[in-house]
C-alpha atoms as a PDB file:
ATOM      1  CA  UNK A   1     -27.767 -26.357  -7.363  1.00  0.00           C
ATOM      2  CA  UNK A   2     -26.721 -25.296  -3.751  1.00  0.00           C
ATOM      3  CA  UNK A   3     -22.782 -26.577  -4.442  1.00  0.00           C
ATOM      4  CA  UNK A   4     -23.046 -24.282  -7.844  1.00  0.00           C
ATOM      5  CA  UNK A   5     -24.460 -21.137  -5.825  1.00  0.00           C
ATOM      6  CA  UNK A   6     -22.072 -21.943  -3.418  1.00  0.00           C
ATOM      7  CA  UNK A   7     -19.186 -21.814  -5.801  1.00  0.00           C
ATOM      8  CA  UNK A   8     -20.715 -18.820  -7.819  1.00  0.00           C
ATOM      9  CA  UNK A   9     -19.699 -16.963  -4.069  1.00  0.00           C
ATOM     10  CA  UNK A  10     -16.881 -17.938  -4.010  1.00  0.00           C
ATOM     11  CA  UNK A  11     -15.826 -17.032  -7.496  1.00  0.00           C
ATOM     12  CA  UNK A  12     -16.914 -13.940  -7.148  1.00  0.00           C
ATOM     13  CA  UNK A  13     -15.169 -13.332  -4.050  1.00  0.00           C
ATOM     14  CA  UNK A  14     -11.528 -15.124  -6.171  1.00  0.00           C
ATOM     15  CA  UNK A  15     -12.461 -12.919  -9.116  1.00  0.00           C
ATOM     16  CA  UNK A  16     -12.710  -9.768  -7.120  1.00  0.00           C
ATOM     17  CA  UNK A  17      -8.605 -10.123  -5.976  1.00  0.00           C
ATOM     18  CA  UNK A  18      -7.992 -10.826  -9.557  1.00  0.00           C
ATOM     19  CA  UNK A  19     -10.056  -7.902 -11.183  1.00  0.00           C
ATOM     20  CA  UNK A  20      -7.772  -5.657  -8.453  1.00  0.00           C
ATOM     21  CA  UNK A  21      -4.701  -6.418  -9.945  1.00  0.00           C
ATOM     22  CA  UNK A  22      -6.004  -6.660 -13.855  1.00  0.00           C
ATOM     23  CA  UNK A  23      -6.769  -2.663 -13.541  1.00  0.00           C
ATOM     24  CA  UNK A  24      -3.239  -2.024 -13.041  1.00  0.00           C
ATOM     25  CA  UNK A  25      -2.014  -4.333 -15.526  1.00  0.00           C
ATOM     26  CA  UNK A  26      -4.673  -2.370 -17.828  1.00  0.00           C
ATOM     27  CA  UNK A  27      -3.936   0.792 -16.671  1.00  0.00           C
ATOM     28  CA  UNK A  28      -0.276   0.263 -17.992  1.00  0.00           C
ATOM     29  CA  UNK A  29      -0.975  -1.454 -20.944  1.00  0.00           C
ATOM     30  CA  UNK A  30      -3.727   1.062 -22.233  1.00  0.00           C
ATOM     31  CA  UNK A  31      -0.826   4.047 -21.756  1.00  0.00           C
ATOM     32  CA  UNK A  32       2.548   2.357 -22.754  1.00  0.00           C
ATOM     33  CA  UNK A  33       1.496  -0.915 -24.261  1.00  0.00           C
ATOM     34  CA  UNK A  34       3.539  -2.598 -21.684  1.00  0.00           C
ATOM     35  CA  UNK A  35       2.853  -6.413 -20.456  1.00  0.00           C
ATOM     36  CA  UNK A  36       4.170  -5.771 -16.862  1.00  0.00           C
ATOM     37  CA  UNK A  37       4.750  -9.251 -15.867  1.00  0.00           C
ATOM     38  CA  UNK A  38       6.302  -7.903 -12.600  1.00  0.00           C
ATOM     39  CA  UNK A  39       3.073  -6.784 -11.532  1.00  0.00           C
ATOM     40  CA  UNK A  40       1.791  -9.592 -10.149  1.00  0.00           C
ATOM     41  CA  UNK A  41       4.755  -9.933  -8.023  1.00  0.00           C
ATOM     42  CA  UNK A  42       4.190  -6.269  -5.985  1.00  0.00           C
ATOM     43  CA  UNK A  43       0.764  -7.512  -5.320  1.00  0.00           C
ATOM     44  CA  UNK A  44       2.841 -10.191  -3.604  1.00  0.00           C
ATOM     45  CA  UNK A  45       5.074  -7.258  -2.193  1.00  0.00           C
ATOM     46  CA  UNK A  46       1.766  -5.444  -0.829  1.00  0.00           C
ATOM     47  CA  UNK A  47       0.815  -8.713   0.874  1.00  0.00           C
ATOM     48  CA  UNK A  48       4.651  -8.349   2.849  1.00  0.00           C
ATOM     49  CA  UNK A  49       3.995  -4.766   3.512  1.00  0.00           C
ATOM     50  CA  UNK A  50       0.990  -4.881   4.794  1.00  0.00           C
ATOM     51  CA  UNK A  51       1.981  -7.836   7.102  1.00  0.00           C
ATOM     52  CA  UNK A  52       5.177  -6.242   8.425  1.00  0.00           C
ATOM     53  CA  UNK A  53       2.934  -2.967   8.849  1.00  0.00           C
ATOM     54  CA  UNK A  54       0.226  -5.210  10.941  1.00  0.00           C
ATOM     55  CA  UNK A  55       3.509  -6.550  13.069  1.00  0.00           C
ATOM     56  CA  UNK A  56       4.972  -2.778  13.474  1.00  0.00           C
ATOM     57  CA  UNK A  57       1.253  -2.359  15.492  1.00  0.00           C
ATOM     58  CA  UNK A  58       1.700  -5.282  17.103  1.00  0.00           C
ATOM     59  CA  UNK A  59      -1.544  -6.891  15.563  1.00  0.00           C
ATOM     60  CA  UNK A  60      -2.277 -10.735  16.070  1.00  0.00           C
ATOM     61  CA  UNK A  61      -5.787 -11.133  16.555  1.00  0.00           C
ATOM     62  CA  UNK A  62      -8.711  -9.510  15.368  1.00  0.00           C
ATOM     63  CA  UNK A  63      -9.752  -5.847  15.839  1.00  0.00           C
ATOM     64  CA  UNK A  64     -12.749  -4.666  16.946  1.00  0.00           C
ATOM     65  CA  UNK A  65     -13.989  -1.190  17.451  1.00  0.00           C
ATOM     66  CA  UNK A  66     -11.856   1.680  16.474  1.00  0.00           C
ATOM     67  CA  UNK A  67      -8.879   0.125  16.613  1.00  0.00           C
ATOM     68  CA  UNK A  68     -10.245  -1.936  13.785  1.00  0.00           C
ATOM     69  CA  UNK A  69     -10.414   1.213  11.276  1.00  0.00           C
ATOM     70  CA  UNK A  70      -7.352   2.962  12.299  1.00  0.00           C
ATOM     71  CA  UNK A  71      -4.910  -0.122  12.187  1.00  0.00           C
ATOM     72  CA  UNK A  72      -6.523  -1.702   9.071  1.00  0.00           C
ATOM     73  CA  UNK A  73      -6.441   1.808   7.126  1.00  0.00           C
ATOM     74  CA  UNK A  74      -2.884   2.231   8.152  1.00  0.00           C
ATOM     75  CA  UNK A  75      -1.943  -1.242   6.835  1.00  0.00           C
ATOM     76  CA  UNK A  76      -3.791  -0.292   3.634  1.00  0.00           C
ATOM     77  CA  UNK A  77      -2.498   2.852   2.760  1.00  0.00           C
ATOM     78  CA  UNK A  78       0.956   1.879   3.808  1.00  0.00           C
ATOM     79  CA  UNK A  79       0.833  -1.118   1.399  1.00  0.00           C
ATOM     80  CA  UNK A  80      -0.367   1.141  -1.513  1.00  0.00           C
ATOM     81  CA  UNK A  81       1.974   3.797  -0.700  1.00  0.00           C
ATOM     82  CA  UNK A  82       5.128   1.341  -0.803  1.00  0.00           C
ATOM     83  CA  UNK A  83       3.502  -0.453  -3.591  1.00  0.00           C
ATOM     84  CA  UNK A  84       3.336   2.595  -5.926  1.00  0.00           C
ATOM     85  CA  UNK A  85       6.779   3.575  -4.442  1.00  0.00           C
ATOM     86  CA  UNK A  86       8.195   0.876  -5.572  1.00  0.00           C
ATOM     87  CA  UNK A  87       6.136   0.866  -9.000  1.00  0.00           C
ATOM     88  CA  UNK A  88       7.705   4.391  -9.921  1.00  0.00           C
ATOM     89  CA  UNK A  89      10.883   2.806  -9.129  1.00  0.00           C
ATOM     90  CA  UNK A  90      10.706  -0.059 -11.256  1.00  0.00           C
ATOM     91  CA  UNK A  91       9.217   2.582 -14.294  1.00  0.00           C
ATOM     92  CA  UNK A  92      12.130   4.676 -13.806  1.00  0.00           C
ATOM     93  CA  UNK A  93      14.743   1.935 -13.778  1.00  0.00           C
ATOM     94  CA  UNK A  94      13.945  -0.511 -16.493  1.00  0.00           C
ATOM     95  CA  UNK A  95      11.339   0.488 -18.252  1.00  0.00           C
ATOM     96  CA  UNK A  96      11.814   4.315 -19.115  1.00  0.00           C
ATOM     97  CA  UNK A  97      14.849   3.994 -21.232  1.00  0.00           C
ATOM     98  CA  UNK A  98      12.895   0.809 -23.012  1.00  0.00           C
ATOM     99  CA  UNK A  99      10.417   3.099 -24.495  1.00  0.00           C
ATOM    100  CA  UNK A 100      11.205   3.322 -27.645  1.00  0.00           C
ATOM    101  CA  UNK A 101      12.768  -0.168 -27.802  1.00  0.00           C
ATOM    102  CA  UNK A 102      11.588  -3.191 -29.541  1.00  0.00           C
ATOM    103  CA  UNK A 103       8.539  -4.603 -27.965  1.00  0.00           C
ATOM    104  CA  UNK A 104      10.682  -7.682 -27.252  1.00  0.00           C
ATOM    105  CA  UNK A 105      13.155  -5.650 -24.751  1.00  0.00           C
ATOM    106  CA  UNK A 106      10.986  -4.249 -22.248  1.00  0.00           C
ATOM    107  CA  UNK A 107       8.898  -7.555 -21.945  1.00  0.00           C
ATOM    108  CA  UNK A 108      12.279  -9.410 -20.815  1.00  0.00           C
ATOM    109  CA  UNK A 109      12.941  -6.884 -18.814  1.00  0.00           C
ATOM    110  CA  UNK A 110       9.784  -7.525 -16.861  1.00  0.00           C
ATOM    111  CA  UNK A 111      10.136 -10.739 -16.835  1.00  0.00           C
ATOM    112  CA  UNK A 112      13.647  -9.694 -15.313  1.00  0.00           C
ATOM    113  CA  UNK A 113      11.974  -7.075 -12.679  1.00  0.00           C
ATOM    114  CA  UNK A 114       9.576 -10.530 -11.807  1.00  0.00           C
ATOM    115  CA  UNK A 115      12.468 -12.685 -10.831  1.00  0.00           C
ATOM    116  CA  UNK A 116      14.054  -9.637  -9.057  1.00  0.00           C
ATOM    117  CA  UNK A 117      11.236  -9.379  -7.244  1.00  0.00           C
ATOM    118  CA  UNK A 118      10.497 -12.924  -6.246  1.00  0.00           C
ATOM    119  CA  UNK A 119      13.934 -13.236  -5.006  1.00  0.00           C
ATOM    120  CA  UNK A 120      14.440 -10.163  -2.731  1.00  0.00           C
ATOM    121  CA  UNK A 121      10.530 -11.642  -1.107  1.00  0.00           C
ATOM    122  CA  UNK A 122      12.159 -15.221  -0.765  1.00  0.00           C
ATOM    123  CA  UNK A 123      15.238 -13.578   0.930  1.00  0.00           C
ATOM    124  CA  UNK A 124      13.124 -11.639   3.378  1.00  0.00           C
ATOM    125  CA  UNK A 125      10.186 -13.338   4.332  1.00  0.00           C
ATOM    126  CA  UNK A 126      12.192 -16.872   3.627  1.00  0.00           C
ATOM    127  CA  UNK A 127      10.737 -19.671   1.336  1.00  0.00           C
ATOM    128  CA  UNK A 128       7.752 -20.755   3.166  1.00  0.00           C
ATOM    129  CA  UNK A 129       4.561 -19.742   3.168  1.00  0.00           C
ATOM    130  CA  UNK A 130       3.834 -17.179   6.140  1.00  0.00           C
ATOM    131  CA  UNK A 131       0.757 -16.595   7.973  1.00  0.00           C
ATOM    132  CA  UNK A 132      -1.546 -13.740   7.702  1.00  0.00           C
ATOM    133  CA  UNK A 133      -3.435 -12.621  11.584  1.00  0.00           C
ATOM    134  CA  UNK A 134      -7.312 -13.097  10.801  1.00  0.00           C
ATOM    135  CA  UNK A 135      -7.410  -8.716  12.093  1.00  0.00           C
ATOM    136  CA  UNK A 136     -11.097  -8.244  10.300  1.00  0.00           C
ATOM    137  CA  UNK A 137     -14.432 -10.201  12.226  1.00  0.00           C
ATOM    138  CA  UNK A 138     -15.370 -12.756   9.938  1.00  0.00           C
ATOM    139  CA  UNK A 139     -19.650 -13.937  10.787  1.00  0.00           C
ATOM    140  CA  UNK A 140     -20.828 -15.933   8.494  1.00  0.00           C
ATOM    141  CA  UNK A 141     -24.544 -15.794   7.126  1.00  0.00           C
ATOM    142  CA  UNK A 142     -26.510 -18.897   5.760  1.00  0.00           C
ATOM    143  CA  UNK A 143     -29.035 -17.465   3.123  1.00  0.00           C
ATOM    144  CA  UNK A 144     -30.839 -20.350   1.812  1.00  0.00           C
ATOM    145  CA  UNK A 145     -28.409 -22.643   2.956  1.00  0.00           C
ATOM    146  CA  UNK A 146     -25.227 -20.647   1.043  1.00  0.00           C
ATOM    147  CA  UNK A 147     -22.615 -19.789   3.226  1.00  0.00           C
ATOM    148  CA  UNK A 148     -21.666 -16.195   2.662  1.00  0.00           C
ATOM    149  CA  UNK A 149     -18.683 -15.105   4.849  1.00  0.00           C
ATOM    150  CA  UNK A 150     -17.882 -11.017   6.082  1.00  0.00           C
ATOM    151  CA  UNK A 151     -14.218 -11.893   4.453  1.00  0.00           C
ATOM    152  CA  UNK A 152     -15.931 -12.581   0.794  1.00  0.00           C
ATOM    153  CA  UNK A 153     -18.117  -9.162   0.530  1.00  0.00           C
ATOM    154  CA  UNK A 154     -15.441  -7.166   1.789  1.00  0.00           C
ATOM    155  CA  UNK A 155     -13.382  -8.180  -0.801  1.00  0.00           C
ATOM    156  CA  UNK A 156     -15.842  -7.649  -3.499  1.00  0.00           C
ATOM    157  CA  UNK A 157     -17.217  -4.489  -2.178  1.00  0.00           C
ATOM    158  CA  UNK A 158     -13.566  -3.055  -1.989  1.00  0.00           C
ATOM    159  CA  UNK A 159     -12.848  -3.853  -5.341  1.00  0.00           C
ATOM    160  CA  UNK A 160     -15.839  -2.667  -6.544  1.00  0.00           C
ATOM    161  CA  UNK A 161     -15.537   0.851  -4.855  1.00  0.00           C
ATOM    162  CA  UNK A 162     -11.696   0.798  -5.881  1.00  0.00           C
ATOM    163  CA  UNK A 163     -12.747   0.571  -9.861  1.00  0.00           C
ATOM    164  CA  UNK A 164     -15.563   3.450  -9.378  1.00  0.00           C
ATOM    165  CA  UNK A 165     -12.678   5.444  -7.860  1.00  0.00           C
ATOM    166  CA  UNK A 166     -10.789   4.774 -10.807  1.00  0.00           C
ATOM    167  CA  UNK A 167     -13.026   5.540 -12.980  1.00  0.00           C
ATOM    168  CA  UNK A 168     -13.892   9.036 -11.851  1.00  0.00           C
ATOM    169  CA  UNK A 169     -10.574   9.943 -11.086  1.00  0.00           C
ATOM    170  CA  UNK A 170      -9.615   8.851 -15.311  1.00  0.00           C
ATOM    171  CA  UNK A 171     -12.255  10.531 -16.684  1.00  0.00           C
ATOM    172  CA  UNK A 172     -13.447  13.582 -14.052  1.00  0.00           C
ATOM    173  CA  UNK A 173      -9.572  15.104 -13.382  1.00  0.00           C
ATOM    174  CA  UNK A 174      -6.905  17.171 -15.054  1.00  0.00           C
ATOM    175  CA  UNK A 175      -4.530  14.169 -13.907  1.00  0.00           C
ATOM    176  CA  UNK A 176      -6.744  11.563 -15.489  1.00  0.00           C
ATOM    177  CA  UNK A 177      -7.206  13.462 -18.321  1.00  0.00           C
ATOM    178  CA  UNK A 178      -3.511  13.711 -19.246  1.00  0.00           C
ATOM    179  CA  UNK A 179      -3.407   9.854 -18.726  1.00  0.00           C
ATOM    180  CA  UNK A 180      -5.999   9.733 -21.509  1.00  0.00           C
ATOM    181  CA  UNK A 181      -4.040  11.990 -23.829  1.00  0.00           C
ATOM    182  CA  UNK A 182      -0.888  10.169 -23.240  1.00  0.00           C
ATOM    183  CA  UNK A 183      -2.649   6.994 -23.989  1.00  0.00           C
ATOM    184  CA  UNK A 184      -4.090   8.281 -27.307  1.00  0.00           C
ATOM    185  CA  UNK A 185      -1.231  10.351 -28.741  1.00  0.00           C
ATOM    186  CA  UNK A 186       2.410  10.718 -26.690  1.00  0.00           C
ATOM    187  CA  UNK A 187       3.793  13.029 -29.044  1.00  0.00           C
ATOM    188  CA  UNK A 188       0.893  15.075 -29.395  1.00  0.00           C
ATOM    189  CA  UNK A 189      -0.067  15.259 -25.205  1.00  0.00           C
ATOM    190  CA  UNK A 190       3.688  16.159 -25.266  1.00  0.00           C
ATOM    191  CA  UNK A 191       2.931  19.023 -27.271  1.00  0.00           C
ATOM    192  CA  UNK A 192       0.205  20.187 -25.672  1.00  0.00           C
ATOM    193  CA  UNK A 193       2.729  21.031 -22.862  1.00  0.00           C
ATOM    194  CA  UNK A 194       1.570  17.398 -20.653  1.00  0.00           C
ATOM    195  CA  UNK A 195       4.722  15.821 -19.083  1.00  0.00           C
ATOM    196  CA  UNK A 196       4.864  12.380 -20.705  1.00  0.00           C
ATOM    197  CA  UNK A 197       7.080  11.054 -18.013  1.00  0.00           C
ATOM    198  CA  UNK A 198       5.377  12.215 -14.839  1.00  0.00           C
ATOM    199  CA  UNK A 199       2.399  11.016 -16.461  1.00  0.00           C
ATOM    200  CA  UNK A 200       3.595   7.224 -17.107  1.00  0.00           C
ATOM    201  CA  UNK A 201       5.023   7.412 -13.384  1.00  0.00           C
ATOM    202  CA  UNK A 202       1.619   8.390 -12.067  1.00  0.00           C
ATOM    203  CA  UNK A 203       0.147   5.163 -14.139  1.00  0.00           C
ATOM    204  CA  UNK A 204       2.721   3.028 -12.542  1.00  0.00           C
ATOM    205  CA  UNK A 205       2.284   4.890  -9.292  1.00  0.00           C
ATOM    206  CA  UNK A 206      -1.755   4.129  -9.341  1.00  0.00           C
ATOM    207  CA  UNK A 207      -1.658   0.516 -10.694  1.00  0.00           C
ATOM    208  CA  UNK A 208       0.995  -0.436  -8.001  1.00  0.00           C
ATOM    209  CA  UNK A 209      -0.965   0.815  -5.669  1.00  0.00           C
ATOM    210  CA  UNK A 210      -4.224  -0.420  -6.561  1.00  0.00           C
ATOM    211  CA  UNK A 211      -1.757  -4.004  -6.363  1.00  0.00           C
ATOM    212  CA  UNK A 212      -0.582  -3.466  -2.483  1.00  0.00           C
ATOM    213  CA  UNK A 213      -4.484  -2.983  -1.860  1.00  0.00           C
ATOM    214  CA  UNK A 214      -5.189  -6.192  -3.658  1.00  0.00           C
ATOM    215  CA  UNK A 215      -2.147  -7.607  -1.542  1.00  0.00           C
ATOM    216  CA  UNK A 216      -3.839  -6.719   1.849  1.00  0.00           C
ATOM    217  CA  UNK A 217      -6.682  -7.858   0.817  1.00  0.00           C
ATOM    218  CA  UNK A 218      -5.532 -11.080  -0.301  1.00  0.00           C
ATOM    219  CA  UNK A 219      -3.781 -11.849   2.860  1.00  0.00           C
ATOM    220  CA  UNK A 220      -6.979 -11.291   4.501  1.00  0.00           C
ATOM    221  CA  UNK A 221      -8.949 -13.314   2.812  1.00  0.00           C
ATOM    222  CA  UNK A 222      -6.371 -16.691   2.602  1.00  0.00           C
ATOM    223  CA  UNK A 223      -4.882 -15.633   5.535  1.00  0.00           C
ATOM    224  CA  UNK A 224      -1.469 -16.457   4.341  1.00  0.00           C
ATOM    225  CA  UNK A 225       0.800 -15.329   1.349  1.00  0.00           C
ATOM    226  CA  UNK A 226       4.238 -16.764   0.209  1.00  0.00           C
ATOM    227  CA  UNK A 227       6.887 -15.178  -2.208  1.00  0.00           C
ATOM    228  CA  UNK A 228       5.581 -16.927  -5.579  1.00  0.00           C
ATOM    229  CA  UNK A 229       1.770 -16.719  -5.021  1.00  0.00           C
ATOM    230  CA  UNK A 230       2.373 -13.667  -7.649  1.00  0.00           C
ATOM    231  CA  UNK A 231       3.398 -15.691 -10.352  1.00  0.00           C
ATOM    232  CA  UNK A 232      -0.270 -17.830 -10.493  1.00  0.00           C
ATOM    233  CA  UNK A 233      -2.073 -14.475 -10.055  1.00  0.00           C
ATOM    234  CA  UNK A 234      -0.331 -12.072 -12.358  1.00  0.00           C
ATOM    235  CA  UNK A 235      -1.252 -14.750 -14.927  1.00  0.00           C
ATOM    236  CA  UNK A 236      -5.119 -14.818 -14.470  1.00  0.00           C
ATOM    237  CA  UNK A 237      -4.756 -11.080 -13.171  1.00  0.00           C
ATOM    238  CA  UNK A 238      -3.551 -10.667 -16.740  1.00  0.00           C
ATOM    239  CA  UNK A 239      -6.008 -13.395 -18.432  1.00  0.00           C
ATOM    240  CA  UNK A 240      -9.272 -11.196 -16.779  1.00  0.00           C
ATOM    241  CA  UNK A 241      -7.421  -7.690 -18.532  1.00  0.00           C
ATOM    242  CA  UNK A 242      -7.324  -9.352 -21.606  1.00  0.00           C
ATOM    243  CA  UNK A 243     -10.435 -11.358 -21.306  1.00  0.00           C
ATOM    244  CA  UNK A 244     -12.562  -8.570 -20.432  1.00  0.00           C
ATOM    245  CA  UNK A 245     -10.899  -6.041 -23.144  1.00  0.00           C
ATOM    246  CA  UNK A 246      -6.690  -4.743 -22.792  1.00  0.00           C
ATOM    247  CA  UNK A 247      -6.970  -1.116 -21.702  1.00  0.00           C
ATOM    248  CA  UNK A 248     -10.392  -1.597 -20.464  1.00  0.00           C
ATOM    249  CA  UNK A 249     -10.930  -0.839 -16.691  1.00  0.00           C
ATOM    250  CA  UNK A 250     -15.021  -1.933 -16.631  1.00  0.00           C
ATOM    251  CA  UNK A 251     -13.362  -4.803 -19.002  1.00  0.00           C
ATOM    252  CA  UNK A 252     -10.620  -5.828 -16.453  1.00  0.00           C
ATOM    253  CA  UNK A 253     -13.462  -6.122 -13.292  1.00  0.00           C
ATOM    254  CA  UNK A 254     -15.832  -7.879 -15.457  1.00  0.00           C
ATOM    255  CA  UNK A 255     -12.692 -10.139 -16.862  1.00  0.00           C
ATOM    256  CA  UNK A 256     -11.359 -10.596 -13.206  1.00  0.00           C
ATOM    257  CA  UNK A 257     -14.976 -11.770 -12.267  1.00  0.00           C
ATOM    258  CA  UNK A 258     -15.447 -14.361 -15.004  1.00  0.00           C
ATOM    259  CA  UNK A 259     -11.810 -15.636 -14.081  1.00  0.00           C
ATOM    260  CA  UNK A 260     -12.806 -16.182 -10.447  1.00  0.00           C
ATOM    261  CA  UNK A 261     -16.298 -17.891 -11.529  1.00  0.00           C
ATOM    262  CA  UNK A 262     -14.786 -20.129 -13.595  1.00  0.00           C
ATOM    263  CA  UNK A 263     -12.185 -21.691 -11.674  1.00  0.00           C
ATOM    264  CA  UNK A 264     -14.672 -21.767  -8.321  1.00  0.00           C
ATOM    265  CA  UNK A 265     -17.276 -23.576 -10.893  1.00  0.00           C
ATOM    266  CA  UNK A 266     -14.291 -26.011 -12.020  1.00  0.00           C
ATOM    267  CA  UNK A 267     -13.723 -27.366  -8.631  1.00  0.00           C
ATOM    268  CA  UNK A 268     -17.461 -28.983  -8.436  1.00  0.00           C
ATOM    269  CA  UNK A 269     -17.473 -32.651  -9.054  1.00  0.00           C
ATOM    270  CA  UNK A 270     -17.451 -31.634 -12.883  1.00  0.00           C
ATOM    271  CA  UNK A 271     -14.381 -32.735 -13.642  1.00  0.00           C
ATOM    272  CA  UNK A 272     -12.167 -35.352 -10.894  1.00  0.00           C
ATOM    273  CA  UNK A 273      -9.606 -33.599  -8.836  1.00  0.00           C
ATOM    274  CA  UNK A 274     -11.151 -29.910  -9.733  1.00  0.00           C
ATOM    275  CA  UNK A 275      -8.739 -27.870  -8.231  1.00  0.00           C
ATOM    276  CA  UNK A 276      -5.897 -29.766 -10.726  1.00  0.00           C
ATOM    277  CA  UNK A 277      -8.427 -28.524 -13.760  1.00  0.00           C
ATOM    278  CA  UNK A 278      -8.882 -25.148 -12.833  1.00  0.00           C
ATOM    279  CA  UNK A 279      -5.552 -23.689 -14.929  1.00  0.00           C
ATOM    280  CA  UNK A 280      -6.749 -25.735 -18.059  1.00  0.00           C
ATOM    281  CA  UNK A 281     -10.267 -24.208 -18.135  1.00  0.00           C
ATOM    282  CA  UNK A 282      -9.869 -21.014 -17.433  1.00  0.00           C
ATOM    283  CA  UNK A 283      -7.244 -20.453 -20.419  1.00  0.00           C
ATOM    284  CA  UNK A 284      -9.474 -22.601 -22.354  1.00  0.00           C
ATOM    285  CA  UNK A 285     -12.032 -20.282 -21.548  1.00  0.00           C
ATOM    286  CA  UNK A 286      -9.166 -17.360 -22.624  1.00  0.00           C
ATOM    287  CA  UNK A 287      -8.131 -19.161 -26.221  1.00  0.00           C
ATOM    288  CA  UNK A 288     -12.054 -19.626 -27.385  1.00  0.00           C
ATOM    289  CA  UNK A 289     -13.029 -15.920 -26.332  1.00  0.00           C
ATOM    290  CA  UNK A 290     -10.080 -14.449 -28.304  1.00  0.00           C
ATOM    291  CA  UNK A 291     -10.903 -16.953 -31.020  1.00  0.00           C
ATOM    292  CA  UNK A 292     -14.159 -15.132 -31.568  1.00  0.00           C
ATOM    293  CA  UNK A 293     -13.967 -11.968 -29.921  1.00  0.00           C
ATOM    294  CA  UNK A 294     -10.636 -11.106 -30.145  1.00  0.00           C
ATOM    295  CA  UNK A 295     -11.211  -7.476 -28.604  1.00  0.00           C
ATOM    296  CA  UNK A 296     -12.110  -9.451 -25.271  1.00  0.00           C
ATOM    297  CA  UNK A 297     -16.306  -8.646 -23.601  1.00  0.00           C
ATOM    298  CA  UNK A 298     -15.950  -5.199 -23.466  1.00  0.00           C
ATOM    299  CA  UNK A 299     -13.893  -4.387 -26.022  1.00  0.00           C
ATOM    300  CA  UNK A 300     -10.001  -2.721 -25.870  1.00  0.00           C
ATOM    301  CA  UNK A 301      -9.752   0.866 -25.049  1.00  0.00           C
ATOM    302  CA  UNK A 302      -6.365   1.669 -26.570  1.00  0.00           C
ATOM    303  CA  UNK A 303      -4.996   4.149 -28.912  1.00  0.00           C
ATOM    304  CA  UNK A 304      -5.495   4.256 -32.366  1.00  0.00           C
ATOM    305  CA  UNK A 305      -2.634   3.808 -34.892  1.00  0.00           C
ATOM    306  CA  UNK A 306      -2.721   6.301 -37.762  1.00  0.00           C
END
């Protein structure tokens, strides 16, 4: 029982980075009915940003004090504003003249933006993992002999607060509101005098974003990042949207969640050599939920077809 609790923490701790990056991967499905397979790779991106922001203060070590909130805010922001930077970029670019395409175009050409990606990282940052300085405190507290580490409930907190944000800022503004519109009729929101394009570039602009976040805190909590970690975690990134309900943002943090449990729970002494099982169950996990409830936990929140 203590090992399970123990890997229940840290699931939920794995499932918050993955719930991070499933709300943008919903946010852009939902509107455009787009499977940006690139995304996982500028959550890689944010990780690089953030790092060569945390060099550009000369941070090593950990902060304390003020210093703590001014350089790790800086290193935040930055990340999401070259993350969504680069996410309008990317919209503009290859996507925006694939709109009306076949389905089958636009999803090669993310797989195309991916390898891009990946590439101009490996060139960079170089083909090795790189570490990431340890800038947060990170006490440890023993509650009934479970470990719980600073590190983990920052990272769920954050990801938590990040998804309320979202929320309110979907359905309690004039922006979010046009998103909504968008998603449910494009012709129609067009109509009604919304500008369709500024409004998909704000989508990509948030869900980037909400990926350079996840990339900070990533590095953070492994303390390292290398130019193909997005590649594994645009996958179950993309699993927990699904999982939880495409389109979905409650769905994708509840999806991202269950992701992270499962694969902690798979390393126990369940299965030999855990860690080598964890892939296998959790799209196990994927294939019997869509067998039976094909709409994911929550249920999709996309546009219906008339």
């Amino acid at each position: 029982m203590h090992d399970f609790l123990q890997q229940l923490v840290n699931g939920l701790s794995l499932g918050a980075i993955y719930a991070l990056i499933a709300l943008g991967y919903t946010m852009v499905y939902g509107i455009i009915e787009l499977i940006n397979f690139a995304h996982g790779d500028v959550y890689t991106l944010g990780t690089f940003f953030s790092l060569s922001i945390l060099t550009l203060l000369g941070v090593s070590n950990q902060l304390h004090g003020a210093a703590l909130f001014v350089d790790v805010a800086v290193a935040v922001v930055g990340a999401m504003v070259l993350c969504g930077l680069t996410g309008v970029i990317i919209e503009r670019l290859a996507y925006r003249r694939l709109r009306n395409a076949p389905r089958l175009a636009p999803l090669i050409t993310a797989i195309g933006v991916s390898f891009i990606l990946e590439n101009i990282m490996q060139w960079w940052r170089g083909p090795s993992p790189v570490s990431f300085p340890q800038v947060i405190p990170n006490p440890g507290w023993a509650i009934g002999g479970i470990e719980i580490q600073a590190k983990q409930l920052m990272v769920i907190v954050f990801a938590i607060v990040m998804m309320v944000a979202l929320q309110v800022f979907i359905y309690n503004t004039k922006l979010g509101k046009a998103m909504r519109a968008t998603a449910q009729d494009r012709d129609a929101a067009q109509l009604m005098g919304i500008n369709i394009n500024a409004t998909i570039a704000l989508t990509f602009l948030i869900g980037s974003a909400l990926a350079g976040a996840a990339g900070f805190v990533s590095g953070v909590y492994y303390q390292s990042t290398w130019f193909f970690n997005g590649f594994n975690a645009g996958l179950k990134a993309f699993t927990a949207a699904v999982l939880g309900g495409i389109g979905n943002l409650a769905g994708a943090m509840l999806g991202g969640f269950c992701i992270g449990i499962v694969e902690a729970l798979t390393n126990l002494k369940i299965f030999p050599s855990g860690n080598q099982w964890s892939n296998v169950v959790v799209f196990s996990v994927l294939v019997l939920v869509l067998i039976f409830r094909p709409s994911g936990l929550l249920g999709e929140s996309l546009p219906e077809k008339v």
